[in-house]
Protein backbone atom coordinates (compact mmCIF):
# COMPACT_ATOMS: atom_id res chain seq x y z
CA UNK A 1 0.00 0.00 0.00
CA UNK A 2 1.45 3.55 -0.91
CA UNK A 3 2.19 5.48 2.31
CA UNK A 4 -0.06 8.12 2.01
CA UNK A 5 -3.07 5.44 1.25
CA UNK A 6 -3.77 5.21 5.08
CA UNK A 7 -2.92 7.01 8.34
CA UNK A 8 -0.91 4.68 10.42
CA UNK A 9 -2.16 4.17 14.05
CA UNK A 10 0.46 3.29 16.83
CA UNK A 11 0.30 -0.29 17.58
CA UNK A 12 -2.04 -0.70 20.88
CA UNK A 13 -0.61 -1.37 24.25
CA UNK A 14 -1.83 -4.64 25.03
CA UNK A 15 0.34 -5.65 27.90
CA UNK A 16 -1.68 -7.22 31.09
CA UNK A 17 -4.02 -8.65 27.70
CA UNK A 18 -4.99 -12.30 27.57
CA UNK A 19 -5.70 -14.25 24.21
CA UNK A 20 -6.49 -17.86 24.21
CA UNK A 21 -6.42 -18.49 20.81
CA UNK A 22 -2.80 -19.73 20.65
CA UNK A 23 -3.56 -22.08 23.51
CA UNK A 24 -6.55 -23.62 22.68
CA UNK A 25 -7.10 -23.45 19.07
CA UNK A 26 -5.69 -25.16 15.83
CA UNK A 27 -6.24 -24.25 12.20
CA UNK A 28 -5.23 -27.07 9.50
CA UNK A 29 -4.82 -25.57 6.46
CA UNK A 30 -3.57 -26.93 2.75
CA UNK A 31 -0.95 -29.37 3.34
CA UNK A 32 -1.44 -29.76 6.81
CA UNK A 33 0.00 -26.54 7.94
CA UNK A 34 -1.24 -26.29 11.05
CA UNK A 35 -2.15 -22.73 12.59
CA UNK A 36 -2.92 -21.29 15.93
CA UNK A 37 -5.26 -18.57 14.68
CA UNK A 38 -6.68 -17.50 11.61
CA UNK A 39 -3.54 -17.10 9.46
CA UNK A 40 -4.60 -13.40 8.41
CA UNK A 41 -4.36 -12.09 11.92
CA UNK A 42 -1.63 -14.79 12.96
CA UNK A 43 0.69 -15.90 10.03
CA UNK A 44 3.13 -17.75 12.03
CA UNK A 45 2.74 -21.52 11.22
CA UNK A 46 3.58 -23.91 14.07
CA UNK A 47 4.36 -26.47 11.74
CA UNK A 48 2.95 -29.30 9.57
CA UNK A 49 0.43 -32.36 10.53
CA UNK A 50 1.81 -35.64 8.39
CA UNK A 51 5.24 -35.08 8.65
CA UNK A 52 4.13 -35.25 12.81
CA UNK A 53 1.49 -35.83 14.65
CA UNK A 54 -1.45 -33.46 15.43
CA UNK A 55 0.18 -32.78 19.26
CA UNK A 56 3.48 -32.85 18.32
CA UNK A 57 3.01 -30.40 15.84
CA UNK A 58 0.69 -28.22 18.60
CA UNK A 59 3.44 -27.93 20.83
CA UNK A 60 6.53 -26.97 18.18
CA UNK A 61 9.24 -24.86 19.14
CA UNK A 62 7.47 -22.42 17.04
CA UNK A 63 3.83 -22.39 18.54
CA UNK A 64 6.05 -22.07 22.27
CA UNK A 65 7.33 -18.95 20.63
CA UNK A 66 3.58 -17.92 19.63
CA UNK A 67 2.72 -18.32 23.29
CA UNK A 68 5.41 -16.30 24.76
CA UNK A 69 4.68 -13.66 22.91
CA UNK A 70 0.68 -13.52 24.26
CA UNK A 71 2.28 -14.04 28.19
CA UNK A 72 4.48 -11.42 27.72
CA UNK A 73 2.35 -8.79 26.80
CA UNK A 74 4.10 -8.71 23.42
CA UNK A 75 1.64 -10.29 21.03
CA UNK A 76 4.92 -9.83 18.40
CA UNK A 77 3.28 -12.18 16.15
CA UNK A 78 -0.16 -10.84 15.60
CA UNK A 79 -1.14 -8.55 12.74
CA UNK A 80 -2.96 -6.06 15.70
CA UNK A 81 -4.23 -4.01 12.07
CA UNK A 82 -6.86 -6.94 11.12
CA UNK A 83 -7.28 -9.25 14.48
CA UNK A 84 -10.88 -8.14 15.02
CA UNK A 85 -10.99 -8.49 18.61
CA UNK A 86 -7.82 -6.22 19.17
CA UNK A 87 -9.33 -3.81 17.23
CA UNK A 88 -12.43 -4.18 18.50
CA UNK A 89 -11.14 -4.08 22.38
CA UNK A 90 -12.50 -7.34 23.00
CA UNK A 91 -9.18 -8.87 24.83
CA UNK A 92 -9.87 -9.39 28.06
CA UNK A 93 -7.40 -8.33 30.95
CA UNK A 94 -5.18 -11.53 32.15
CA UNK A 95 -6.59 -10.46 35.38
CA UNK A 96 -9.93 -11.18 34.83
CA UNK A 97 -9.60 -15.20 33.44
CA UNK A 98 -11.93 -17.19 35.35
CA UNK A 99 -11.43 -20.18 32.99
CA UNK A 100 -9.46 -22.77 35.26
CA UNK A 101 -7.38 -24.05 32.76
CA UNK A 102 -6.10 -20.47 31.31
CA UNK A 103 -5.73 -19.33 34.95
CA UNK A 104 -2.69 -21.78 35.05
CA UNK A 105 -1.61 -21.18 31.74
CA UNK A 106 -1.12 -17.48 32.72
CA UNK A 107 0.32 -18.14 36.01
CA UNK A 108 2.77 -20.90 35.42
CA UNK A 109 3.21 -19.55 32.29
CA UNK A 110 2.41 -22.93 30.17
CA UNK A 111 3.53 -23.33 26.80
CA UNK A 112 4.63 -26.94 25.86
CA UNK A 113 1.97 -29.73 26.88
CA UNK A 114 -0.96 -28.58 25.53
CA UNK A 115 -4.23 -29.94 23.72
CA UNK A 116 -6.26 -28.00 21.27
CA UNK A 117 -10.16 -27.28 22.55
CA UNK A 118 -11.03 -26.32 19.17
CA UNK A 119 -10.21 -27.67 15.33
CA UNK A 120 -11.01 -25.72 12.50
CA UNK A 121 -10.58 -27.68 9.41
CA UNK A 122 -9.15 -25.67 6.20
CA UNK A 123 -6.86 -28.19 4.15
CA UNK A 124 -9.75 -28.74 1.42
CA UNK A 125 -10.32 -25.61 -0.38
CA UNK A 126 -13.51 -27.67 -2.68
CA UNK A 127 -16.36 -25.12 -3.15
CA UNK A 128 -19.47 -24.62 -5.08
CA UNK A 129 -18.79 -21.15 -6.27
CA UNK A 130 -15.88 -19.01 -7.41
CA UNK A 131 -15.94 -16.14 -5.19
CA UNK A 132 -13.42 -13.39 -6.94
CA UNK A 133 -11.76 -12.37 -3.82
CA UNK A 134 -10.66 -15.88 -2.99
CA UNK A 135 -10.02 -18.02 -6.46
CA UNK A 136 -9.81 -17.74 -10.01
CA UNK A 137 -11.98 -20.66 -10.90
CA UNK A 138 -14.64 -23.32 -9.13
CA UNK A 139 -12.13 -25.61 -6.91
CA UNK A 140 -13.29 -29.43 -6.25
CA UNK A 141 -11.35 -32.24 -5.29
CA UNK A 142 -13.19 -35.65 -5.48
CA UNK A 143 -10.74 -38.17 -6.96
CA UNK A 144 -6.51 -38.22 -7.61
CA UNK A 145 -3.71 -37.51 -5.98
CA UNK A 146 -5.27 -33.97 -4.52
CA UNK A 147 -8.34 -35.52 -2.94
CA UNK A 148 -5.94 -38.33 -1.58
CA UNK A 149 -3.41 -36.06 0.18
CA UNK A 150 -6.65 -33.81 1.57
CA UNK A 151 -8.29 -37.18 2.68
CA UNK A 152 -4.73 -38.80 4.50
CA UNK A 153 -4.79 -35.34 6.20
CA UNK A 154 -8.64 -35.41 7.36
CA UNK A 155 -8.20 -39.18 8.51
CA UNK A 156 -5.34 -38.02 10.66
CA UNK A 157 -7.65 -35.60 12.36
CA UNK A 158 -10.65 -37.62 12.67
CA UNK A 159 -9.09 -40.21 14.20
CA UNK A 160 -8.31 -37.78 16.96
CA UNK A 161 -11.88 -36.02 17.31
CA UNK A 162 -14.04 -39.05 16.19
CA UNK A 163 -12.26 -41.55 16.87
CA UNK A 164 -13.18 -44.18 19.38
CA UNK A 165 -16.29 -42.63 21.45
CA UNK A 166 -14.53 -39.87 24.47
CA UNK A 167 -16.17 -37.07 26.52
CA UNK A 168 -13.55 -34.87 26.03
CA UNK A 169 -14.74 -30.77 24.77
CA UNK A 170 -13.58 -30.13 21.65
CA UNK A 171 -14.81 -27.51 19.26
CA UNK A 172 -14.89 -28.36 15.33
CA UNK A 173 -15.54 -25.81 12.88
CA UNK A 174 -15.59 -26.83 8.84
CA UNK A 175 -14.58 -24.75 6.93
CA UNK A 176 -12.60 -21.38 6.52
CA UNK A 177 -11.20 -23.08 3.42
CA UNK A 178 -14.01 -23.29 0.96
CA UNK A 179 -17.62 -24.86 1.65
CA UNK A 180 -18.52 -27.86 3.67
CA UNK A 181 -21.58 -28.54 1.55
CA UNK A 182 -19.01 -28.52 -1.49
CA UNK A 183 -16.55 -30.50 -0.36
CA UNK A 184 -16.93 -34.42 -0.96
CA UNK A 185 -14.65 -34.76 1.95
CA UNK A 186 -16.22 -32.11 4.51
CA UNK A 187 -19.79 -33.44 3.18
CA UNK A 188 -18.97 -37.17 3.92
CA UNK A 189 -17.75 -36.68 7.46
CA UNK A 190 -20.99 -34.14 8.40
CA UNK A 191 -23.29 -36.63 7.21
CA UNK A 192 -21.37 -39.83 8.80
CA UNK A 193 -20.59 -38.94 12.34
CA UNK A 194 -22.18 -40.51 15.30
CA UNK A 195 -22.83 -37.05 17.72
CA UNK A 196 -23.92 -39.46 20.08
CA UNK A 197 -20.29 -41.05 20.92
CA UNK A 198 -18.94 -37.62 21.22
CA UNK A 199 -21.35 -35.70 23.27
CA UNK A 200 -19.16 -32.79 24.02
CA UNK A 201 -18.28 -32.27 21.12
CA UNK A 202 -19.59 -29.06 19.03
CA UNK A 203 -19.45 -28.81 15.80
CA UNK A 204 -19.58 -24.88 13.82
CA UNK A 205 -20.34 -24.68 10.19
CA UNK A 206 -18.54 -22.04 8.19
CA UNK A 207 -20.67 -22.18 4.64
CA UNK A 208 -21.54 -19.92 1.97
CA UNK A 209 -25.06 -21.41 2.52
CA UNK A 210 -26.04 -22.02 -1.07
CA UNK A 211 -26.55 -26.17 -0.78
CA UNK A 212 -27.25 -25.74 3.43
CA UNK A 213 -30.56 -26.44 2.43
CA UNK A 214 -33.38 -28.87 3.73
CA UNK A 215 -31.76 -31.80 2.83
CA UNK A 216 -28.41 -31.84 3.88
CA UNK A 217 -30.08 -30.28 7.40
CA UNK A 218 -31.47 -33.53 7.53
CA UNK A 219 -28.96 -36.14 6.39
CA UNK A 220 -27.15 -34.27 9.41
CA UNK A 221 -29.22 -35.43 11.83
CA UNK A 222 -26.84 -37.85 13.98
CA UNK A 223 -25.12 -34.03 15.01
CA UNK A 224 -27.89 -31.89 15.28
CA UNK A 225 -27.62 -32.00 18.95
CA UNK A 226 -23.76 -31.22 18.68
CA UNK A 227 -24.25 -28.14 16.71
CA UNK A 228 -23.72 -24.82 17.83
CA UNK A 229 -22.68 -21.84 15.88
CA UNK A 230 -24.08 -21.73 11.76
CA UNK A 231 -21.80 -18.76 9.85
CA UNK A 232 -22.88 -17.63 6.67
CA UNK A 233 -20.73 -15.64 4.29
CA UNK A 234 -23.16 -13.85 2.42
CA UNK A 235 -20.92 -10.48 1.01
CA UNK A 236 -23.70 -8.82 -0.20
CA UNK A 237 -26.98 -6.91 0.98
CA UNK A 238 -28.53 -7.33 -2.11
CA UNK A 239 -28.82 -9.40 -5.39
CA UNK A 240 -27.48 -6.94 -7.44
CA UNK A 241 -24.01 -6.99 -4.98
CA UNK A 242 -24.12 -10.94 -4.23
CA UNK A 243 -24.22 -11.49 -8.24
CA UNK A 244 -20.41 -9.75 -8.25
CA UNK A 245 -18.80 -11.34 -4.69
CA UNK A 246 -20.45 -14.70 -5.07
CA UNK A 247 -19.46 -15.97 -8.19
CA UNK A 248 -21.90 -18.99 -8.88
CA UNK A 249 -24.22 -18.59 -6.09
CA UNK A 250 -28.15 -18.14 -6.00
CA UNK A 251 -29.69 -15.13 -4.24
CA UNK A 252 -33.23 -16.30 -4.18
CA UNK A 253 -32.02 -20.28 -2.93
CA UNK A 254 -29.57 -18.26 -0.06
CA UNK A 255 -32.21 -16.55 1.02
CA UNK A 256 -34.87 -19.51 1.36
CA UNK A 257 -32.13 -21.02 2.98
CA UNK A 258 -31.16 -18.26 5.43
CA UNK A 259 -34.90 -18.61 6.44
CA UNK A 260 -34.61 -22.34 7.59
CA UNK A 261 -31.19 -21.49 9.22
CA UNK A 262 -33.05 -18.82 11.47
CA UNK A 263 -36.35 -20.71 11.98
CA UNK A 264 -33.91 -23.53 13.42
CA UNK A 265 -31.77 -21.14 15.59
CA UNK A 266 -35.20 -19.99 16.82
CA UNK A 267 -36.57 -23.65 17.33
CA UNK A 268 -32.77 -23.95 19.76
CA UNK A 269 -31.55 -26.46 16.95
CA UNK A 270 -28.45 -24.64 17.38
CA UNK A 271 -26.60 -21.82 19.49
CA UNK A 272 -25.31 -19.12 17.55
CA UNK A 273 -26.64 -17.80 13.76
CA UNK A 274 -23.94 -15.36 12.28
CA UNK A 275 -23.66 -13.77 8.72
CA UNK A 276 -20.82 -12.28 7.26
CA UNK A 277 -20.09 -9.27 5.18
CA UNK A 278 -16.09 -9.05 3.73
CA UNK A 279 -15.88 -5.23 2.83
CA UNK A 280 -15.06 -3.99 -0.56
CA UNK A 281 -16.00 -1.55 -3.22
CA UNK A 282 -18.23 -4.00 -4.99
CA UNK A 283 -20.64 -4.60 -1.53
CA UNK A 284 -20.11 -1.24 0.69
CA UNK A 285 -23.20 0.48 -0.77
CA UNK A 286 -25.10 -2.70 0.80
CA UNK A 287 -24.13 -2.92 4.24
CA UNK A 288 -26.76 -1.50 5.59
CA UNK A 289 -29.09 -3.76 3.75
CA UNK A 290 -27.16 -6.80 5.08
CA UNK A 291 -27.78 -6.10 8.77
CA UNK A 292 -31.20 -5.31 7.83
CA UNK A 293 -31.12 -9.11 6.25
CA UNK A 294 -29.63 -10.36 9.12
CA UNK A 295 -32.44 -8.85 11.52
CA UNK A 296 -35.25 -10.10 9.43
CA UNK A 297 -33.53 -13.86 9.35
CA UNK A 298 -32.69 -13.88 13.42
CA UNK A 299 -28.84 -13.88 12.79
CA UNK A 300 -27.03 -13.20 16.57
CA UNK A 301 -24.81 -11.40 14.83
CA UNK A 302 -23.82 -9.82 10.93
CA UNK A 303 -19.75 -9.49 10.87
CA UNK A 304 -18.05 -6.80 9.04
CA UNK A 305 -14.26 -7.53 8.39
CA UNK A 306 -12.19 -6.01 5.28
CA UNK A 307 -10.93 -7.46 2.47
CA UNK A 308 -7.62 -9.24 2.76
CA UNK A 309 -5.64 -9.96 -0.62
CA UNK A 310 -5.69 -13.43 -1.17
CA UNK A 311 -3.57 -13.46 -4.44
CA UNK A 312 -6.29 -13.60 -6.76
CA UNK A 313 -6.34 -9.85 -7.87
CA UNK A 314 -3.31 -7.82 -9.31
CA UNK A 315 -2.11 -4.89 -7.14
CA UNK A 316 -4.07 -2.44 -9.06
CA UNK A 317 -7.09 -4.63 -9.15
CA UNK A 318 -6.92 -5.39 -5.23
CA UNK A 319 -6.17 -1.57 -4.61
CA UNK A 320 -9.56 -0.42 -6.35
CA UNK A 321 -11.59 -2.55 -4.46
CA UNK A 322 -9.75 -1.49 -0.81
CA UNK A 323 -12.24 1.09 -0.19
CA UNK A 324 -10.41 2.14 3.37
CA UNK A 325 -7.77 3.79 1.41
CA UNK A 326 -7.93 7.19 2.32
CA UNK A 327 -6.70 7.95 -1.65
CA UNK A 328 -9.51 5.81 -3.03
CA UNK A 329 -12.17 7.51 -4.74
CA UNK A 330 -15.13 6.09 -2.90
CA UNK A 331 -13.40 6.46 0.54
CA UNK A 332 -15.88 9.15 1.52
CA UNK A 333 -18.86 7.63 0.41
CA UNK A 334 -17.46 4.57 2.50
CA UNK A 335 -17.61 6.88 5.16
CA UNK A 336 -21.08 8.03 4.75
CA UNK A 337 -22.55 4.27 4.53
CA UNK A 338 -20.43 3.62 8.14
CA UNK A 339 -22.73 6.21 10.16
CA UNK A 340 -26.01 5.05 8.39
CA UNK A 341 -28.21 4.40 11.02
CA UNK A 342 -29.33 0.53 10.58
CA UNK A 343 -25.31 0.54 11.42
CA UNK A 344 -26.17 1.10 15.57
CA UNK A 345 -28.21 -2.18 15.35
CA UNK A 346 -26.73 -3.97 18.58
CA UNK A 347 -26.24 -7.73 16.10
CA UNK A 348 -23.15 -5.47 13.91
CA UNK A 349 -19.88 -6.70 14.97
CA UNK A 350 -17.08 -4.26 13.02
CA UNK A 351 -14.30 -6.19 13.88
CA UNK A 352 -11.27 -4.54 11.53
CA UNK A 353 -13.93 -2.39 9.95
CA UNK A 354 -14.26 -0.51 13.39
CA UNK A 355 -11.89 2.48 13.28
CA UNK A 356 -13.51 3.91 9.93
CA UNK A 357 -16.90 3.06 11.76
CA UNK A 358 -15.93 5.63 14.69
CA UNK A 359 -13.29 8.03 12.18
CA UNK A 360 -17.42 8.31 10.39
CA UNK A 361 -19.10 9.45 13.58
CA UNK A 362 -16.46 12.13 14.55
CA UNK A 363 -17.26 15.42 14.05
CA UNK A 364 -16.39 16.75 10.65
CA UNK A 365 -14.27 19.10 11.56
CA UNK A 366 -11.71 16.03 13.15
CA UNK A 367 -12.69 13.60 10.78
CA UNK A 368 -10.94 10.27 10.80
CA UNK A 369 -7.89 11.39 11.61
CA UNK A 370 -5.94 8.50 12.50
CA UNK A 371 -7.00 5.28 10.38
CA UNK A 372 -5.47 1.99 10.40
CA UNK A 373 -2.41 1.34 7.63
CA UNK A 374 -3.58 -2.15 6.04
């Protein structure tokens, strides 16, 4: 990004802060690079799951390193620009973990010895659409040598979260890599586990929600009691919008969809109903019209995050969609649609999205003076 793009903020002071994430969660991606946060806000890979085992791999030199660097107040390897919940505010003071097991952590200052409490599955990147912002063309795996290293990967994993029956809490989301309706791998597993033999186990869906319909609801039924959180990545307020950032989807079948979803979260089928919203010139105009989607559906919550360039865009490309720049043409009109009103509904998380949400509701005569450089 040119330096004159985006007004730099000083990096917060987040000493005496707590995260968990590097403790308790792992994210398997392509390969079987395995993660302890979303890559975007935590790039640092603690190593690979094949080459060693899932724990092994948990409790790398590396992913010691990863933890240091939350107990000492450092968080050195976090992107604090795009973690939503440091820009947000949302990290708790060390001194107010309840949670027995991170109470030790912090206090003995644990690193090494650790198991994950949550798995989020991302080494199959199959999908039923194209979305522009994250691949070139449709992606599907089903047979050859790609499906077989995905699948050697998976059975790794499964044999350590559905294994033989346990009681032990684990937390399994599918997918952040593509769609677990359009994946021959993620869809197999939904549709074959036995909830019953791991009945703490919860299970999150991360779906574009274009084949979450009736059906595969109900060839899910052996986990409908270890559900809990449904995330939909919907981009787009409107049909006009979703026709650009969902390359291959179907407005009219999402929303039909998005209706079951919230007559099911209202029924207690599940916990949590979220929707997503990834921020760029081709949706901003919409936002508004997303929450107001959201509300009408009974979503707990409609996420705002920006873009991130995945590769898939040229500079110049990726630059005139990153409506945040302060030199982009649109920037102002970005502005305007962050104080629109339907905007203070209490479901909007802003996540990385919230500093030009409050630079908007400054006075004009400050304006949004210091923006974060992404």
């Amino acid at each position: 990004m040119h330096a004159d793009a985006a007004l730099s903020v000083a990096r917060p002071d987040l000493s005496g802060r707590f995260c968990a994430a590097p403790f308790d969660a792992a994210e398997i991606h392509q390969g079987g690079a395995l993660f302890l946060c979303c890559p975007t806000w935590l790039p640092t890979r603690a190593g690979t799951v094949g080459r060693d085992d899932l724990l092994t791999v948990y409790n790398s030199d590396q992913a010691q390193a990863v933890r240091r660097s939350i107990l000492d107040g450092s968080f050195r390897y976090c992107d604090a620009r795009v973690c939503p919940l440091i820009q947000e505010g949302l990290l708790p003071k060390a001194s107010s973990i309840t949670d027995t097991r991170h109470l030790q952590i912090i206090r003995d200052g644990v690193v090494s010895g650790l198991e994950p409490r949550s798995l989020n599955l991302c080494y199959d990147e199959s999908c039923n659409l194209s979305c522009p912002s994250c691949r070139n063309n449709v992606i599907s795996f089903t047979k050859g040598s790609e499906y077989k290293q995905r699948k050697a990967i998976q059975d790794r994993l499964v044999r350590y979260a559905f294994g033989a029956p346990h009681e032990r809490r684990l937390s399994v989301t599918i997918t952040g890599s593509g769609d677990p309706f359009g994946s021959r791998l993620f869809r197999e597993l939904l549709f074959s586990i036995d909830g019953a033999r791991y009945p703490n186990v919860t299970i999150n869906l991360h779906t574009n929600g274009v084949a979450f319909t009736e059906t595969a609801w109900r060839k899910m039924a052996r986990i409908h009691r270890n559900l809990r959180t449904v995330m939909v990545s919907v981009d787009a307020g409107n049909q006009h919008d979703y026709q650009v950032t969902r390359r291959g989807g179907n407005w009219p079948v999402l929303l039909q969809n998005l209706e079951f979803l919230g007559r099911m979260r209202a029924d207690g089928r599940f916990v949590r109903f979220e929707l997503n919203l990834i921020v760029q010139r081709d949706n901003y105009r919409g936002i508004p019209e997303f929450v107001r989607l959201g509300q009408r559906v009974g979503a707990d919550a409609c996420n705002l995050s920006l873009i991130a360039d995945w590769g898939t865009w040229t500079v110049d490309q990726f630059a005139a969609r990153a409506i945040w720049r302060t030199d982009h043409p649109e920037f102002e009109q970005f502005l305007d649609v962050m104080r629109d009103p339907a905007l203070d509904a209490p479901i909007v998380f802003f996540g990385n999205t919230r500093p030009y949400r409050d630079g908007a509701l400054r006075p004009s005569s400050n304006g949004p003076s210091r923006l974060p450089q992404q």
